[in-house]
N, C-alpha and C. Protein backbone atom coordinates (compact mmCIF):
# COMPACT_ATOMS: atom_id res chain seq x y z
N UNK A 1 -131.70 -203.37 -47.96
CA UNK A 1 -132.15 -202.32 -47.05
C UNK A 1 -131.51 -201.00 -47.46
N UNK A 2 -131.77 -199.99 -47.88
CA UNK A 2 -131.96 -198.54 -48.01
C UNK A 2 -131.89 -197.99 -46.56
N UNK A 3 -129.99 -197.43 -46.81
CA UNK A 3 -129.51 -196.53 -45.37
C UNK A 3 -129.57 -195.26 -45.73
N UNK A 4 -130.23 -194.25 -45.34
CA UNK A 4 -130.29 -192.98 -45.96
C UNK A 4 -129.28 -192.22 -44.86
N UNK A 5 -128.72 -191.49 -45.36
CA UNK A 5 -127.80 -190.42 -45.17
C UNK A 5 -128.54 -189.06 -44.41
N UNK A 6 -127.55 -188.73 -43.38
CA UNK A 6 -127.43 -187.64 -42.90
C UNK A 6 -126.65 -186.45 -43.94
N UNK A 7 -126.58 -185.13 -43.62
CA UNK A 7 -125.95 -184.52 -45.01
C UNK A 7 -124.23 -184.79 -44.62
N UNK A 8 -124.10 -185.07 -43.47
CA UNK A 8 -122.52 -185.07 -43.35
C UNK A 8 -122.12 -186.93 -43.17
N UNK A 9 -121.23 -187.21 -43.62
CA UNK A 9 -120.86 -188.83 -43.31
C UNK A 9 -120.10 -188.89 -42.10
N UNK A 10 -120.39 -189.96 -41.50
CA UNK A 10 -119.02 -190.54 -40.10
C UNK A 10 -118.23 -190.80 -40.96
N UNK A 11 -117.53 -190.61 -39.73
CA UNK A 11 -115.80 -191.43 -39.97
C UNK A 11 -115.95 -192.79 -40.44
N UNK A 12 -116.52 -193.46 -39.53
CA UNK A 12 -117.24 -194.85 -40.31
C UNK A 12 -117.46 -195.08 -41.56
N UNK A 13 -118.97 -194.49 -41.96
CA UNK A 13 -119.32 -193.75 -43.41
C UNK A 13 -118.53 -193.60 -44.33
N UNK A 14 -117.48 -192.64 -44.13
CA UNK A 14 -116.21 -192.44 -45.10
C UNK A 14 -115.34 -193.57 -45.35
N UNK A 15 -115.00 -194.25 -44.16
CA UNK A 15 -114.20 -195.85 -44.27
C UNK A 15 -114.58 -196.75 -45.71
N UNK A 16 -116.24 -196.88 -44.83
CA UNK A 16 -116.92 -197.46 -45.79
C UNK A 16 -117.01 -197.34 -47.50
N UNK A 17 -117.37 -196.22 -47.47
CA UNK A 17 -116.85 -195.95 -48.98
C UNK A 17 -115.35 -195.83 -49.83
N UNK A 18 -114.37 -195.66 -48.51
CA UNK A 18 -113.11 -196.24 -49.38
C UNK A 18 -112.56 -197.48 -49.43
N UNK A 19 -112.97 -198.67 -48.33
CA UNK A 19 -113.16 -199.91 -49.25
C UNK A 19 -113.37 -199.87 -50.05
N UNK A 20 -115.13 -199.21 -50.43
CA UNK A 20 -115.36 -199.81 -51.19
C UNK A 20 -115.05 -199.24 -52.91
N UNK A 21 -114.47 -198.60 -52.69
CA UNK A 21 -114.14 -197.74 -53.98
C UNK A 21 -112.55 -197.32 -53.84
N UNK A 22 -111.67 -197.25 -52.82
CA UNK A 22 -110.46 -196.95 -52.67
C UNK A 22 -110.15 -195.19 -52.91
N UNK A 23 -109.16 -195.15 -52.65
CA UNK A 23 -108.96 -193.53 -53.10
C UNK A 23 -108.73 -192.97 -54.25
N UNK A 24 -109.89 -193.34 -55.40
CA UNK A 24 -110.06 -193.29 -56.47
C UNK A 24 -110.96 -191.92 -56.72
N UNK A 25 -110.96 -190.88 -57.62
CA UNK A 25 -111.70 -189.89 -57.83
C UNK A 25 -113.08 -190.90 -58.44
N UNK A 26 -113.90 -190.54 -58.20
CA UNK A 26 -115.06 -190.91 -59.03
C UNK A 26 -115.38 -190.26 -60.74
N UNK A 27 -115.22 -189.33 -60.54
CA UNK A 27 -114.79 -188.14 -61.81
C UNK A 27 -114.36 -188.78 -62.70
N UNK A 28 -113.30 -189.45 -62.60
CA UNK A 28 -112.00 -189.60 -64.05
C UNK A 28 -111.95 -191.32 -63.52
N UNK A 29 -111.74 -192.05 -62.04
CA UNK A 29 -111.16 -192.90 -62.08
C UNK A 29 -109.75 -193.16 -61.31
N UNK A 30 -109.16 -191.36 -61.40
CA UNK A 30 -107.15 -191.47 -61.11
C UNK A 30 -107.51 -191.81 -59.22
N UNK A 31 -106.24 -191.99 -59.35
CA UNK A 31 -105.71 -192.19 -57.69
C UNK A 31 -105.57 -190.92 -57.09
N UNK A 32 -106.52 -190.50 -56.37
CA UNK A 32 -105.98 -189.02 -55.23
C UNK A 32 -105.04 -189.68 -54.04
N UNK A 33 -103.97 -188.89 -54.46
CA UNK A 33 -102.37 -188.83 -53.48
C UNK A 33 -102.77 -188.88 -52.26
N UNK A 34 -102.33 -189.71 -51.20
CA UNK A 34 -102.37 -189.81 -49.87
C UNK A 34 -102.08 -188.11 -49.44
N UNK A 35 -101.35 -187.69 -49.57
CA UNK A 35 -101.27 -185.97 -49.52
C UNK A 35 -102.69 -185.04 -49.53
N UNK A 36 -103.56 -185.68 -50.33
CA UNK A 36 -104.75 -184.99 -50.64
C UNK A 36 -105.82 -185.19 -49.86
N UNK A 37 -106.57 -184.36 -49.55
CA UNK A 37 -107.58 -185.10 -49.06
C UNK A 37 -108.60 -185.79 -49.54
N UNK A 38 -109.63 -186.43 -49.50
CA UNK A 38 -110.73 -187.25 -49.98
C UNK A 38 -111.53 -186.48 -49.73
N UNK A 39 -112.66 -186.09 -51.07
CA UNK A 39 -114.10 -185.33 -50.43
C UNK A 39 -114.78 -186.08 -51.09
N UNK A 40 -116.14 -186.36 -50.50
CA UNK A 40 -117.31 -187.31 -50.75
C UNK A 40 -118.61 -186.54 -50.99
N UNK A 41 -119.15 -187.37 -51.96
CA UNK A 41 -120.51 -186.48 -52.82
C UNK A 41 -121.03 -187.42 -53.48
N UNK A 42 -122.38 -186.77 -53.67
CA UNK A 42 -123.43 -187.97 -54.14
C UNK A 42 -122.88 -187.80 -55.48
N UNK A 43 -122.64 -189.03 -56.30
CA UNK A 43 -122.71 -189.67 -57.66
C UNK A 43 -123.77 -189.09 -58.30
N UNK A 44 -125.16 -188.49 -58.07
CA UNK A 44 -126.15 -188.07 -58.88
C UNK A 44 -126.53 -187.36 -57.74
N UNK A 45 -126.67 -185.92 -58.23
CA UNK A 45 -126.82 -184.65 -57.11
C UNK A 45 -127.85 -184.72 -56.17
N UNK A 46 -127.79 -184.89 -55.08
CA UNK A 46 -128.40 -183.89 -54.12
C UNK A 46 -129.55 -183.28 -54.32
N UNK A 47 -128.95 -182.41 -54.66
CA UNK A 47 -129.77 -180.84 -55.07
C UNK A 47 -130.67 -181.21 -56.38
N UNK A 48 -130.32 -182.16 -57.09
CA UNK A 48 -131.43 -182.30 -57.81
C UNK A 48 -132.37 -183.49 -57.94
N UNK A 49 -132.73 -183.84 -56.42
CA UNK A 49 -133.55 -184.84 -55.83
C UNK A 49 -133.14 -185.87 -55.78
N UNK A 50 -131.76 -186.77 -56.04
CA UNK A 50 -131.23 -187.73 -56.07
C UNK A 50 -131.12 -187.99 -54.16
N UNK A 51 -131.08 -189.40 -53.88
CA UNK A 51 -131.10 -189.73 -52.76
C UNK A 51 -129.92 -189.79 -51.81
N UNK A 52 -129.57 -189.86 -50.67
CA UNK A 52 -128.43 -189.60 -49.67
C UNK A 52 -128.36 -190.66 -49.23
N UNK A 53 -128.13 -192.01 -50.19
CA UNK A 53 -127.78 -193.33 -49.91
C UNK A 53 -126.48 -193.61 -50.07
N UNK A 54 -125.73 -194.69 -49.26
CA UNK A 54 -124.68 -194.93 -49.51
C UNK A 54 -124.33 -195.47 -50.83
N UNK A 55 -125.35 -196.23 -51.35
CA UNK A 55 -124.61 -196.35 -52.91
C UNK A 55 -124.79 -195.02 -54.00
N UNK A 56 -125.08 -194.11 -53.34
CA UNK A 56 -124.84 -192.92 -54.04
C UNK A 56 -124.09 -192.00 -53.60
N UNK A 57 -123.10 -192.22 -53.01
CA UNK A 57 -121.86 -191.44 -52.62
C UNK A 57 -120.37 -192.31 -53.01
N UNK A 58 -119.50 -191.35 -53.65
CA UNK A 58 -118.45 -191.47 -54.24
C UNK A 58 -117.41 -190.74 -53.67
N UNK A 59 -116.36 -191.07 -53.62
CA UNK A 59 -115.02 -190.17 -52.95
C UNK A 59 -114.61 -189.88 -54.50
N UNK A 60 -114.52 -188.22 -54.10
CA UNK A 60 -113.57 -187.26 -55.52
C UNK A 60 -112.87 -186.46 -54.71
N UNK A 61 -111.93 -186.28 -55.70
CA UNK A 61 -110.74 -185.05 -55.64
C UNK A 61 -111.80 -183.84 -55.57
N UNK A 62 -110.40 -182.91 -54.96
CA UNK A 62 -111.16 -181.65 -54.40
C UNK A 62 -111.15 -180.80 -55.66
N UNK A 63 -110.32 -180.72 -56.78
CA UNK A 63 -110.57 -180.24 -57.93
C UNK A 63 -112.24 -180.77 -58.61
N UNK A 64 -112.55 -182.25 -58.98
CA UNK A 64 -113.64 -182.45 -59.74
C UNK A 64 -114.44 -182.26 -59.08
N UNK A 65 -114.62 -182.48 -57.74
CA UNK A 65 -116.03 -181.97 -56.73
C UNK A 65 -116.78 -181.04 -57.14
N UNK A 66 -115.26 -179.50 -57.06
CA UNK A 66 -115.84 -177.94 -57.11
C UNK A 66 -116.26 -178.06 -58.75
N UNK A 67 -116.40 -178.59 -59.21
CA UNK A 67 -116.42 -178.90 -60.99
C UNK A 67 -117.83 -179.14 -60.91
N UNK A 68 -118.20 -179.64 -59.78
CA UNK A 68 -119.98 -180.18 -59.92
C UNK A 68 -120.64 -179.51 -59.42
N UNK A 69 -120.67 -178.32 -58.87
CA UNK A 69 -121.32 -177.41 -58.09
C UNK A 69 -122.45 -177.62 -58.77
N UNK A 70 -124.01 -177.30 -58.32
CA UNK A 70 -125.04 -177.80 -59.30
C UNK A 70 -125.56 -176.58 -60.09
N UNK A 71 -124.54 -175.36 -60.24
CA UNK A 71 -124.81 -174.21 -61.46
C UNK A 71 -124.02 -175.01 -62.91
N UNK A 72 -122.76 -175.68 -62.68
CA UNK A 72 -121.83 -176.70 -63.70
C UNK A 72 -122.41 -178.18 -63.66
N UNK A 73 -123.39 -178.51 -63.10
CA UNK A 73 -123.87 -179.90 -63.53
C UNK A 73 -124.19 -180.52 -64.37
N UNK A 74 -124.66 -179.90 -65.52
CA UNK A 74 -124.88 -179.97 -67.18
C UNK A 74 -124.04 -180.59 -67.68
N UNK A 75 -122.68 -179.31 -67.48
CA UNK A 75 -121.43 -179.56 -67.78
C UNK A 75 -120.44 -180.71 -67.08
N UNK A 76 -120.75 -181.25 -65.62
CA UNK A 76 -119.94 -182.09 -65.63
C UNK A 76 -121.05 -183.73 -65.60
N UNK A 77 -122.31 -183.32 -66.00
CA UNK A 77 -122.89 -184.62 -66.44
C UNK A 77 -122.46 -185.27 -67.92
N UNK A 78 -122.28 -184.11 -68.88
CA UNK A 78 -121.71 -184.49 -70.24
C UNK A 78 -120.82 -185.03 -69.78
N UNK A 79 -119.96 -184.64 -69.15
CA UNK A 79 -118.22 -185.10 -69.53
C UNK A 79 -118.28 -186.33 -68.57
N UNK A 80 -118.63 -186.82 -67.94
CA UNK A 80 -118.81 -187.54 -66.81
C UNK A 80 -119.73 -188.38 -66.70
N UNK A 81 -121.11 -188.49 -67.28
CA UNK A 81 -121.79 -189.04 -67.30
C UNK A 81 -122.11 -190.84 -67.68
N UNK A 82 -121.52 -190.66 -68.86
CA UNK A 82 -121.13 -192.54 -68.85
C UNK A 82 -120.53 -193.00 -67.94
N UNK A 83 -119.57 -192.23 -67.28
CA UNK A 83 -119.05 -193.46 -66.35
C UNK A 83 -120.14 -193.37 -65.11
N UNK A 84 -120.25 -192.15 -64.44
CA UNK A 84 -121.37 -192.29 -64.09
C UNK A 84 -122.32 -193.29 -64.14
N UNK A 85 -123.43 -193.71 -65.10
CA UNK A 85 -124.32 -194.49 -65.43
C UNK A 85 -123.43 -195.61 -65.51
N UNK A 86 -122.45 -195.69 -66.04
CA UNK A 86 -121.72 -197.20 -65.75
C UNK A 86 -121.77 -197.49 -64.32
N UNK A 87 -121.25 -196.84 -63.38
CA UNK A 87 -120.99 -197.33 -62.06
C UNK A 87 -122.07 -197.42 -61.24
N UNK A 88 -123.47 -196.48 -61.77
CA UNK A 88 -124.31 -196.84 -61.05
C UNK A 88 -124.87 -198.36 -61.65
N UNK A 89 -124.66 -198.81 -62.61
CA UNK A 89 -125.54 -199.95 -63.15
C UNK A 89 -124.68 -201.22 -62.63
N UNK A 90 -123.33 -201.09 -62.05
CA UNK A 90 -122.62 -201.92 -61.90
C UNK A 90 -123.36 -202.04 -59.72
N UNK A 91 -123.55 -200.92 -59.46
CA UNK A 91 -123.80 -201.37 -58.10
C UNK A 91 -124.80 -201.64 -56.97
């Protein structure tokens, strides 16, 4: 079943995705510091028609997030992109 997303997540919502992924950047992989906060974003943009499903949202650091703005998406699909396509094929 296909849960589509509101543009903002619950508290719930957010839980959910750090089971299931932990407080892991999606970006790189590293551990974001309990100190930091967690920001959540679709794995394959938004903005460029990708869907607002929960298996398309990832918790990243607040550094790689602002890295994806969708004027730098090019740029952080190169650098980023295999794992990307890895993690989506894994879920």
């Amino acid at each position: 079943m296909t849960v589509l997303l509101k543009r903002q997540l619950t508290d719930e919502e957010k839980q959910q995705i750090l089971k299931q992924h932990g407080r892991k950047c999606f970006a790189t992989g590293h551990e974001i510091p309990n100190g930091e906060p967690v920001q959540f974003d679709h794995v394959k943009a938004y903005s460029l028609g990708f869907p607002s499903e929960m298996d398309n949202i990832a918790p990243m650091c607040a550094q790689h997030n602002k890295r994806r703005v969708p004027s730098h998406w090019k740029t952080f699909e190169r650098s980023f992109g295999s794992r990307i396509s890895s993690q989506l094929a894994t879920s």
